[in-house]
C-alpha atoms as a PDB file:
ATOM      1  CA  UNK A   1      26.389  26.517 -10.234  1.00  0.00           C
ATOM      2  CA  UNK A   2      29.862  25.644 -11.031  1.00  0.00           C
ATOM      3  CA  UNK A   3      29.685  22.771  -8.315  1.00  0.00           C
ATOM      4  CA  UNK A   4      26.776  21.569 -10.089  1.00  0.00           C
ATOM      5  CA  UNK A   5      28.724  21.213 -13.070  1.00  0.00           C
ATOM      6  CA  UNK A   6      31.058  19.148 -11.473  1.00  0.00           C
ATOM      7  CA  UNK A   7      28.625  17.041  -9.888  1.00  0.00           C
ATOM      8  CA  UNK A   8      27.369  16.509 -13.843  1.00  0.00           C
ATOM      9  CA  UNK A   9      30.500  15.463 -14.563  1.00  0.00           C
ATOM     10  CA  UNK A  10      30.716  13.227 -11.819  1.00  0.00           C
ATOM     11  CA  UNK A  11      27.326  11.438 -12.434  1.00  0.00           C
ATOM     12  CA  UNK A  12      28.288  11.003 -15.886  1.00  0.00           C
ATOM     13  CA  UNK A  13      31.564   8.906 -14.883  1.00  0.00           C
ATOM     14  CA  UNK A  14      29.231   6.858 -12.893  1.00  0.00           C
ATOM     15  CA  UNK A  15      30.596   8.152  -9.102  1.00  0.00           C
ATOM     16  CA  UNK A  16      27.958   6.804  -6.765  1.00  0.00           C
ATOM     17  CA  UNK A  17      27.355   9.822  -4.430  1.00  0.00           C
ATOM     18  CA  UNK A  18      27.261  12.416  -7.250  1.00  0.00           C
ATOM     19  CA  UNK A  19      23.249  11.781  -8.201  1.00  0.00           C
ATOM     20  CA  UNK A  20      23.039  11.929  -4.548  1.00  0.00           C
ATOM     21  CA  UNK A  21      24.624  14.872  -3.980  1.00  0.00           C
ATOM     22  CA  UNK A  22      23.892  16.701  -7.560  1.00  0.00           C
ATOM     23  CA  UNK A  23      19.874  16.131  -6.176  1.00  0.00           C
ATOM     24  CA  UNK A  24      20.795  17.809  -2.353  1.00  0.00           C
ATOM     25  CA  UNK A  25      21.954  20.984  -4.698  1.00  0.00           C
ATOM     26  CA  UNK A  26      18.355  20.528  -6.809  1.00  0.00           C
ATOM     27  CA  UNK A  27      16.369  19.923  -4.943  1.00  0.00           C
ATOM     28  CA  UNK A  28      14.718  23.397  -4.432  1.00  0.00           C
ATOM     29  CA  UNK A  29      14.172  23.995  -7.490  1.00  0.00           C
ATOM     30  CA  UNK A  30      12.972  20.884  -8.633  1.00  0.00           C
ATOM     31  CA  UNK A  31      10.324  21.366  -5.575  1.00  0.00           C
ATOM     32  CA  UNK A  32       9.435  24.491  -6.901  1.00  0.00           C
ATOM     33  CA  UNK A  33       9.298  23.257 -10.498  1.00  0.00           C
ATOM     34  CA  UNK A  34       7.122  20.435  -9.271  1.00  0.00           C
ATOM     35  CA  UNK A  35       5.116  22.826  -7.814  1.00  0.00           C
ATOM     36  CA  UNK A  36       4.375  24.670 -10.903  1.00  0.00           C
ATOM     37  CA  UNK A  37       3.332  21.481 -12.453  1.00  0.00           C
ATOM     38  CA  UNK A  38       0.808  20.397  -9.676  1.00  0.00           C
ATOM     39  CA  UNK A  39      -1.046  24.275  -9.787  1.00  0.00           C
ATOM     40  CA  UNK A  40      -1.738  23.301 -13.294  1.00  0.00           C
ATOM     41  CA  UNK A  41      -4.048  20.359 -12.357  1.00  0.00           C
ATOM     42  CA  UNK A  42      -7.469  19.754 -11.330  1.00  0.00           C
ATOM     43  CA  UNK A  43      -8.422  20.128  -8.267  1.00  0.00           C
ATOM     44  CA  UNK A  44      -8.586  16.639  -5.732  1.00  0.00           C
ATOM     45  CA  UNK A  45      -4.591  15.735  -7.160  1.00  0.00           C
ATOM     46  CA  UNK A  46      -3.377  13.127  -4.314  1.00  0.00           C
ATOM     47  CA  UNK A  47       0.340  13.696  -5.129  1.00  0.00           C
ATOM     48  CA  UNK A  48       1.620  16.548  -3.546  1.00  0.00           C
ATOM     49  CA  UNK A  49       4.975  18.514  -4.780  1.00  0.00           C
ATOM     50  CA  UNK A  50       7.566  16.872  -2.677  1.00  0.00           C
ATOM     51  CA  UNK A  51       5.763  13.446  -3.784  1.00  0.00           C
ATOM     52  CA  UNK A  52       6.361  14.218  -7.317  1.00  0.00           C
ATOM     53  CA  UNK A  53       9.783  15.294  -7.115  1.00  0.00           C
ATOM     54  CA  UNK A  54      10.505  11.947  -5.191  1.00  0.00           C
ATOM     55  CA  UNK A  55       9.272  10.126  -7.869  1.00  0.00           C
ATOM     56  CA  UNK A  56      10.810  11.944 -10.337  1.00  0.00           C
ATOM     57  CA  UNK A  57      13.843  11.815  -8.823  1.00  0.00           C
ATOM     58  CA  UNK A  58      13.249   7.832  -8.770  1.00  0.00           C
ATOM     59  CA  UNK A  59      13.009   8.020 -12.770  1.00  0.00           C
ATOM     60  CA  UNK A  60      16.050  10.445 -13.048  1.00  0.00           C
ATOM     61  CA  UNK A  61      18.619   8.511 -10.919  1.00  0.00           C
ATOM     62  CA  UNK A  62      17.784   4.961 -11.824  1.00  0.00           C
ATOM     63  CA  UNK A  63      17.255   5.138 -15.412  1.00  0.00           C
ATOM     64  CA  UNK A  64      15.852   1.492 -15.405  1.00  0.00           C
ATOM     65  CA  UNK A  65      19.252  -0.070 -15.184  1.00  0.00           C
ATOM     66  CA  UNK A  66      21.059   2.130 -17.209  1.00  0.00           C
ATOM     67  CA  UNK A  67      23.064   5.293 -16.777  1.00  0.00           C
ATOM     68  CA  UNK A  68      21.686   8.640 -17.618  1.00  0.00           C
ATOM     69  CA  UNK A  69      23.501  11.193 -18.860  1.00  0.00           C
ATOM     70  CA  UNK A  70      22.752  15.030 -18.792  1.00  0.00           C
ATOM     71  CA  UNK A  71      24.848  17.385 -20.954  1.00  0.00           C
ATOM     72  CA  UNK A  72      24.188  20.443 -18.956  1.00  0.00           C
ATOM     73  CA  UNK A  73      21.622  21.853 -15.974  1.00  0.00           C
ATOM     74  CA  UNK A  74      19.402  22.984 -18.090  1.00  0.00           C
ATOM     75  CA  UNK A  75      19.202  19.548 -20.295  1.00  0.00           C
ATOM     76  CA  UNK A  76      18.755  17.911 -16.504  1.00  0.00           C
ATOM     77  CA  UNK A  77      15.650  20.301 -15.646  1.00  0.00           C
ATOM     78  CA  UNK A  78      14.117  19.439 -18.689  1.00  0.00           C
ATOM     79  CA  UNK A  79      14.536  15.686 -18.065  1.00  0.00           C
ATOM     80  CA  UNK A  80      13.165  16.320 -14.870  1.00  0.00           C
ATOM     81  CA  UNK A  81      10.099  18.437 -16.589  1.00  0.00           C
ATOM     82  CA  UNK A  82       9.372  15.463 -18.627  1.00  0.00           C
ATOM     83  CA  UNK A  83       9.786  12.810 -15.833  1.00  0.00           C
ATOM     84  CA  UNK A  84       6.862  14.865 -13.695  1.00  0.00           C
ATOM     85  CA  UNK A  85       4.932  15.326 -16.933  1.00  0.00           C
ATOM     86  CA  UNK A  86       5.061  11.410 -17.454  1.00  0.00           C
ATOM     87  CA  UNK A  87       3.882  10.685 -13.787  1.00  0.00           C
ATOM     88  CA  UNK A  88       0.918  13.097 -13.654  1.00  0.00           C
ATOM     89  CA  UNK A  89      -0.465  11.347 -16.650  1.00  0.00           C
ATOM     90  CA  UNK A  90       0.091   8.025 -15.817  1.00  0.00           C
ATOM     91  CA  UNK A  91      -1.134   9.093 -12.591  1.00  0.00           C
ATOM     92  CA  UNK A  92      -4.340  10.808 -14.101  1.00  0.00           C
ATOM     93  CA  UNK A  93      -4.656   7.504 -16.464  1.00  0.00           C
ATOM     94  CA  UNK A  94      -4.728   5.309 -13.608  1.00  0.00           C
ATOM     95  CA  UNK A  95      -7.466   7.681 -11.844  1.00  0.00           C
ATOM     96  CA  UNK A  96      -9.501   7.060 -15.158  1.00  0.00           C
ATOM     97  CA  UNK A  97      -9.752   3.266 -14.753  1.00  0.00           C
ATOM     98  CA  UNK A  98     -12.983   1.620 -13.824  1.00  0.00           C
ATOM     99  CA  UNK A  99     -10.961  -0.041 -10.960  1.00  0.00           C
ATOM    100  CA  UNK A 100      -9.358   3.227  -9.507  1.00  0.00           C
ATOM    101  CA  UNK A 101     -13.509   4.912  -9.427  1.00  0.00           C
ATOM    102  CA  UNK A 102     -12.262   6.437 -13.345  1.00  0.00           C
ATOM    103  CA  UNK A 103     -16.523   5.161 -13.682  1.00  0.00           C
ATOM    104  CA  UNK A 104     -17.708   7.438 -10.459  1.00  0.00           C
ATOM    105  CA  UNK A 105     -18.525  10.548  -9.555  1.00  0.00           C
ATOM    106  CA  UNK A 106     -15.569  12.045  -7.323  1.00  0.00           C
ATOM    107  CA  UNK A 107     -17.367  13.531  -4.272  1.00  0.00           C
ATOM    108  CA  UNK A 108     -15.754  15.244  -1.795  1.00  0.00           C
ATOM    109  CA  UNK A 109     -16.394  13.772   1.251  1.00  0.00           C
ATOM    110  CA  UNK A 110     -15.722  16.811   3.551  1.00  0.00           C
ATOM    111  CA  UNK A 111     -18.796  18.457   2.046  1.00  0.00           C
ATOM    112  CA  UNK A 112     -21.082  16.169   2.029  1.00  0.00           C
ATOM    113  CA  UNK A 113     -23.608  15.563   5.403  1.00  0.00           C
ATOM    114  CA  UNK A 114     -24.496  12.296   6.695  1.00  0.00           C
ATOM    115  CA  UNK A 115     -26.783  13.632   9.413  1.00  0.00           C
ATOM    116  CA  UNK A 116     -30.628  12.850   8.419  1.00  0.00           C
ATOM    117  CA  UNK A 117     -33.572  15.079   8.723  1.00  0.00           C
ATOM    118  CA  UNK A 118     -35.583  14.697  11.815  1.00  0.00           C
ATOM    119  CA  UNK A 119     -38.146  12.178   9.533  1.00  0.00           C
ATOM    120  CA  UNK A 120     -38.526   8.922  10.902  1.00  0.00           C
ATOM    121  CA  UNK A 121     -38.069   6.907   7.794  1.00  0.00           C
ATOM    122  CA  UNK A 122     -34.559   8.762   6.862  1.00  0.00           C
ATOM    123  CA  UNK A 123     -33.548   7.850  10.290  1.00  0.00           C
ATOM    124  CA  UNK A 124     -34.297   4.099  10.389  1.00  0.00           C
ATOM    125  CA  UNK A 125     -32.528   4.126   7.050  1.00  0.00           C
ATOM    126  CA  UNK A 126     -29.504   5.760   8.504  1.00  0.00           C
ATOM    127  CA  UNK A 127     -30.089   3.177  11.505  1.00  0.00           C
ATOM    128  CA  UNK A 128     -30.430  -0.218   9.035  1.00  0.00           C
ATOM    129  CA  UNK A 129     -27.167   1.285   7.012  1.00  0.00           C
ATOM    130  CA  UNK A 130     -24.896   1.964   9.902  1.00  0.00           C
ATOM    131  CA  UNK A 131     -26.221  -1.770  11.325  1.00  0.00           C
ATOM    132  CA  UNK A 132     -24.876  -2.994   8.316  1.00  0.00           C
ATOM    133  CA  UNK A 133     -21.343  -0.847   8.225  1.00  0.00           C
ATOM    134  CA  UNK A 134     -20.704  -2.214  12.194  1.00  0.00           C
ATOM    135  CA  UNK A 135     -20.857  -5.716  10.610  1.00  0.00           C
ATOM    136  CA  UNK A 136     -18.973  -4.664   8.329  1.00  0.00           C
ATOM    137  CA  UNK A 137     -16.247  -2.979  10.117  1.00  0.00           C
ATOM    138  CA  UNK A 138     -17.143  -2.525  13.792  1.00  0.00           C
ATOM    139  CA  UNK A 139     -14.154   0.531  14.188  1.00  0.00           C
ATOM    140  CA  UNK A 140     -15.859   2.685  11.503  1.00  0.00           C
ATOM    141  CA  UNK A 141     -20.091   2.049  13.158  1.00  0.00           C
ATOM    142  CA  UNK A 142     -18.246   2.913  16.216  1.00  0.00           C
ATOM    143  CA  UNK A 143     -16.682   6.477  14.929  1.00  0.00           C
ATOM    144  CA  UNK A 144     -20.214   7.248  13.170  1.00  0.00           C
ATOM    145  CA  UNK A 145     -22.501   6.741  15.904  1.00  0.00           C
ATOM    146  CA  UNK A 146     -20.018   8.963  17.747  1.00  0.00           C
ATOM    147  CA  UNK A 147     -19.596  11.626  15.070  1.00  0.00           C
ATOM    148  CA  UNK A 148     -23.315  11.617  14.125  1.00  0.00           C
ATOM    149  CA  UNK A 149     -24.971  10.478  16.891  1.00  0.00           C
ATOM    150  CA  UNK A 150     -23.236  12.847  20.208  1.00  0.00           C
ATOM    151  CA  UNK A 151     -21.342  14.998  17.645  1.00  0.00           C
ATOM    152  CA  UNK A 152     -18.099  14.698  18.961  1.00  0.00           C
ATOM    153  CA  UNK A 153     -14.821  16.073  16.514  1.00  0.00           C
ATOM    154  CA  UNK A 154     -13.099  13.696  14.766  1.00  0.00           C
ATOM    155  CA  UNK A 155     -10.237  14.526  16.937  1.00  0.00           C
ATOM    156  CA  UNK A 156     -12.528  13.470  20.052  1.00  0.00           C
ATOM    157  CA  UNK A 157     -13.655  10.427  18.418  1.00  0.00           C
ATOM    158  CA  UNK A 158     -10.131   9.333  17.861  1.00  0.00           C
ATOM    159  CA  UNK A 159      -9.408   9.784  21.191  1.00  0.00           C
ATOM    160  CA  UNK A 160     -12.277   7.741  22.629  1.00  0.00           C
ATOM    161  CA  UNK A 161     -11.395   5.171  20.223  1.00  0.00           C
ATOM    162  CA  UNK A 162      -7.827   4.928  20.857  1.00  0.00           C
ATOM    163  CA  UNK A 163      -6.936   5.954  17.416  1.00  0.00           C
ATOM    164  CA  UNK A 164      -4.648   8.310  15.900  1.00  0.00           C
ATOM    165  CA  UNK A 165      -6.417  11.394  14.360  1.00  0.00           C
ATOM    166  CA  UNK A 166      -4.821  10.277  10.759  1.00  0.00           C
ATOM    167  CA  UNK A 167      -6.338   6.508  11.149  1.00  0.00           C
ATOM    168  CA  UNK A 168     -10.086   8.528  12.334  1.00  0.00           C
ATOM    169  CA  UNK A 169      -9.922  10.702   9.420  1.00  0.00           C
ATOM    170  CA  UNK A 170      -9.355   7.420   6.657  1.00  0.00           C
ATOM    171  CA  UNK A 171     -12.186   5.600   8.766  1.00  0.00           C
ATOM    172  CA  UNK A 172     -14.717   8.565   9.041  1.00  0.00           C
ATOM    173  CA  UNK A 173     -14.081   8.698   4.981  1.00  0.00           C
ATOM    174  CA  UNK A 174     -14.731   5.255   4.232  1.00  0.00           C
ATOM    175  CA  UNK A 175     -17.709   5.269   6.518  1.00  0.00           C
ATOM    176  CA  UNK A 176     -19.039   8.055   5.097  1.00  0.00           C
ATOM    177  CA  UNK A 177     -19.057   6.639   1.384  1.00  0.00           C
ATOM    178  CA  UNK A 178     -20.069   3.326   2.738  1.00  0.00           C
ATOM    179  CA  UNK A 179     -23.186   4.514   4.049  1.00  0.00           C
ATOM    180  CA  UNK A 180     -23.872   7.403   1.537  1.00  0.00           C
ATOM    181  CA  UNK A 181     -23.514   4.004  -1.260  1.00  0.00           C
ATOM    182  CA  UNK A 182     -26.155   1.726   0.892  1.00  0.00           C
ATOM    183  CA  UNK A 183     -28.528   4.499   1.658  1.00  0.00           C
ATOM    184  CA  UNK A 184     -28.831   5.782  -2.197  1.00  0.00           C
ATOM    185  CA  UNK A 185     -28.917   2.484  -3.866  1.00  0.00           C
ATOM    186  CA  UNK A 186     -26.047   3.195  -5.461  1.00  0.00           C
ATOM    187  CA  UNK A 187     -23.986  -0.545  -5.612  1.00  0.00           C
ATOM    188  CA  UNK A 188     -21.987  -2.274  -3.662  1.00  0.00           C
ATOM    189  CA  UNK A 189     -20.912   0.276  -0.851  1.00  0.00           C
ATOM    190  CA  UNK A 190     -16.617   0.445  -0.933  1.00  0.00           C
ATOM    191  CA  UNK A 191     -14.697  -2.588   0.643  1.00  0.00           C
ATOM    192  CA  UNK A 192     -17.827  -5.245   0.380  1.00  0.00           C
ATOM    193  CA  UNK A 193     -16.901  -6.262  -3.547  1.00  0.00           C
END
């Protein structure tokens, strides 16, 4: 710790590797401390630990133009307390707004099934839907009628489709909600506003 208190000393005279450095010595801790914060909130949080101590860290070392100034570790974990505190509520006040889905009901997509029952009816709807999602986006009709259709993985379909298993996952999600929105009625299905 007495390194860290040179490295205070250091940022304070304005040294440019000593925020650098002083967060190398942190950073643990601040991960851990970030953490803590993130076990506190609901579940479906998109920013994971080492997310929020990057952006922390962002708020800590630029200060906006201006120099902060820390008179000891424990006033610098504080600051850092109150910089993750700041982004999880902008970040939940953002999630709140009509334009971020703050207006929907947050489904979770993994639990949900798209396959129909057996009736006729529920499968010419599924049918007239995923018509209109391959005119839509061709990629995505192509990774449902796979998925739903043969019942391949999502790690299969990606490889039939040339696709990396990250880019299948996004594509099976947005298909997903984009047929689950025309088949209910319920709006404009995601990306056709």
């Amino acid at each position: 710790m007495n390194e860290v208190t040179v490295i205070f000393s250091a940022v304070e005279q304005g040294e440019p590797q000593a925020a650098e450095r002083l967060l190398e010595l942190v950073y643990a801790e601040l991960r851990r401390l970030a953490a803590q914060k993130l076990a506190h909130e609901r579940p479906g949080q998109t920013l994971s630990a080492t997310a929020l101590v990057h952006e922390a860290s962002l708020r800590l070392f630029s200060g906006n133009g201006e120099q902060l100034k820390w008179e000891n570790q424990s006033h610098f974990f504080a600051a850092a307390a109150e910089a993750m505190r700041r982004i999880l509520i902008d970040n939940a006040r953002r999630k709140q707004r009509p334009k971020h889905g703050g207006d929907r009901q947050r489904v979770d997509l993994l639990d949900q099934d798209l396959a129909v029952d057996d009736t006729p009816d529920e499968l010419l709807t599924l049918d007239e839907a995923l018509t209109n999602l391959s005119l839509e986006d061709p990629k995505a009709g192509e990774l449902v009628k796979l998925r739903v259709f043969t019942g391949v993985s999502i790690e299969q379909a990606a490889q039939v489709l040339g696709i990396s298993r990250a880019t299948a996952y996004r594509q099976w999600n947005y298909a997903r909600a984009w047929l689950r929105c025309e088949i209910e009625g319920k709006g404009t299905p995601p990306g056709t506003e």
